[in-house]
Protein backbone atom coordinates (compact mmCIF):
# COMPACT_ATOMS: atom_id res chain seq x y z
CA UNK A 1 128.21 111.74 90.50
CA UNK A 2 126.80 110.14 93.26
CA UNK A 3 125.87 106.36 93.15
CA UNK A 4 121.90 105.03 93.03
CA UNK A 5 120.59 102.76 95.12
CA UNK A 6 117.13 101.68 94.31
CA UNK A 7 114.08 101.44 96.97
CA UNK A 8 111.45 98.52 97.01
CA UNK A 9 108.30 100.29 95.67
CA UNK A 10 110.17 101.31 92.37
CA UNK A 11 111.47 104.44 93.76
CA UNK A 12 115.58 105.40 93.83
CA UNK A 13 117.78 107.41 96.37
CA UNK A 14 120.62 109.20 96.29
CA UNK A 15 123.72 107.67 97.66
CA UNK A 16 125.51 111.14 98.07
CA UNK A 17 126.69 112.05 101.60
CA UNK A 18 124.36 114.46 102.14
CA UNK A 19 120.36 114.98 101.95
CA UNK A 20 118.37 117.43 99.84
CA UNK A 21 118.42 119.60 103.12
CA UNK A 22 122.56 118.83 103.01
CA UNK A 23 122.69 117.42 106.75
CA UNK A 24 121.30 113.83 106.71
CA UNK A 25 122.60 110.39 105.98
CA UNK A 26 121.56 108.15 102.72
CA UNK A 27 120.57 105.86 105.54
CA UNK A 28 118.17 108.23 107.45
CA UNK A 29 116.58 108.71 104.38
CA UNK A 30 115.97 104.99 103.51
CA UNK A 31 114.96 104.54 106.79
CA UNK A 32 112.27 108.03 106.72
CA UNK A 33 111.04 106.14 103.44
CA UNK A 34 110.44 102.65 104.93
CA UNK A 35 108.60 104.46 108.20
CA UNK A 36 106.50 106.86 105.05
CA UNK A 37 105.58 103.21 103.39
CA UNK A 38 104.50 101.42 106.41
CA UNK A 39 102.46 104.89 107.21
CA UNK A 40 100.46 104.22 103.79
CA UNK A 41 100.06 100.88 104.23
CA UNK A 42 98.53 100.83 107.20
CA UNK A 43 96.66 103.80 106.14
CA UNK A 44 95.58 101.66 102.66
CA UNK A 45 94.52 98.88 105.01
CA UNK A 46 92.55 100.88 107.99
CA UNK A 47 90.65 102.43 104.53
CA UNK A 48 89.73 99.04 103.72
CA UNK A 49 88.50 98.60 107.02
CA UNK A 50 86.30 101.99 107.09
CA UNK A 51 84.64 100.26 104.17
CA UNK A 52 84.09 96.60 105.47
CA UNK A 53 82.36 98.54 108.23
CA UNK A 54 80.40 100.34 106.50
CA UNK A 55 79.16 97.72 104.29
CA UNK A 56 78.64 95.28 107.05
CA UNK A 57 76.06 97.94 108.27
CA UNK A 58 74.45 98.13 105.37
CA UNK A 59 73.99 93.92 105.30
CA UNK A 60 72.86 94.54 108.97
CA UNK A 61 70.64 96.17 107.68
CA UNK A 62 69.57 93.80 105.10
CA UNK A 63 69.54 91.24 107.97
CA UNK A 64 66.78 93.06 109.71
CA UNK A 65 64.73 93.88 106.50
CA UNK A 66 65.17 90.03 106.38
CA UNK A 67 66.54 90.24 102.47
CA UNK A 68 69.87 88.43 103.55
CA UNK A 69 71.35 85.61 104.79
CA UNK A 70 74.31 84.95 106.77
CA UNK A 71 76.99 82.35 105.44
CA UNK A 72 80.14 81.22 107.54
CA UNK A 73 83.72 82.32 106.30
CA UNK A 74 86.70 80.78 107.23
CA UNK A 75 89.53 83.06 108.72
CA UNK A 76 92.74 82.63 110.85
CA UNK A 77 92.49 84.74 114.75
CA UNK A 78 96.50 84.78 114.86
CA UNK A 79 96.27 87.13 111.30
CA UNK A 80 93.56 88.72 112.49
CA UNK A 81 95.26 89.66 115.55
CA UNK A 82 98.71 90.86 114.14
CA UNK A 83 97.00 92.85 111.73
CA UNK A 84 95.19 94.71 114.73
CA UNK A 85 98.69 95.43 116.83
CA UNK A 86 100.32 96.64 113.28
CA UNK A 87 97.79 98.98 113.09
CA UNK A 88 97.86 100.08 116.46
CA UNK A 89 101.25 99.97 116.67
CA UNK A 90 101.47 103.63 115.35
CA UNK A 91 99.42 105.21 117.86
CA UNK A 92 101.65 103.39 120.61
CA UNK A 93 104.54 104.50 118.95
CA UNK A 94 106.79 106.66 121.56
CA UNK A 95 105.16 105.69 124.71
CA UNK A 96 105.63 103.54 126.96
CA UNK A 97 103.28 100.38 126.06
CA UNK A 98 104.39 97.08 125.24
CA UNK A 99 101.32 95.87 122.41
CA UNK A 100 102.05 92.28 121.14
CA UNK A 101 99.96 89.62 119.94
CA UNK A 102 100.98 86.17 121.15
CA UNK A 103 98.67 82.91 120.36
CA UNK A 104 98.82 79.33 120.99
CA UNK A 105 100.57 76.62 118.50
CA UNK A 106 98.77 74.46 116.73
């Protein structure tokens, strides 16, 4: 009986020798399951996105009905920024482009 090894996310895999197909590695298999997660997540979080945009043209919209007002909200660039290259990173993925986010100290 093969041993289990369990997968952050709640999930388990098969420590056999072989894959449900009977050629791969337990390790190709982790590592197909960690590339499937970061898919979703990124997916999860460009969703999120579609819907901030969507909304913040519907306030613009309120803006120039004049029924809104604007208020100032605090963020950090350097997050802002490595959230753009991981989500970019995908459609880079394979070619030959270096995408990197580098900011300042401090």
């Amino acid at each position: 009986m093969p041993a289990v090894a369990p997968i952050p996310g709640g999930t388990c895999a098969s420590a056999s020798r072989t894959s449900s197909r009977g050629d791969g590695e337990p390790a190709d298999e982790y590592r197909a399951h960690r590339r499937a997660t970061g898919y979703l997540e990124i997916l999860e979080r460009s969703g999120s996105d579609l819907l901030a945009i969507i909304n913040d043209i519907l306030d613009f919209s309120k803006i120039e009905a004049r029924r809104m007002a604007l208020e100032a909200v605090p963020f950090d660039p350097a997050d802002l920024a490595g959230d753009v290259v991981r989500r970019l990173s995908t459609r880079v993925s394979g070619r030959p482009i270096e995408l990197r986010s580098e900011t300042a100290p401090g």
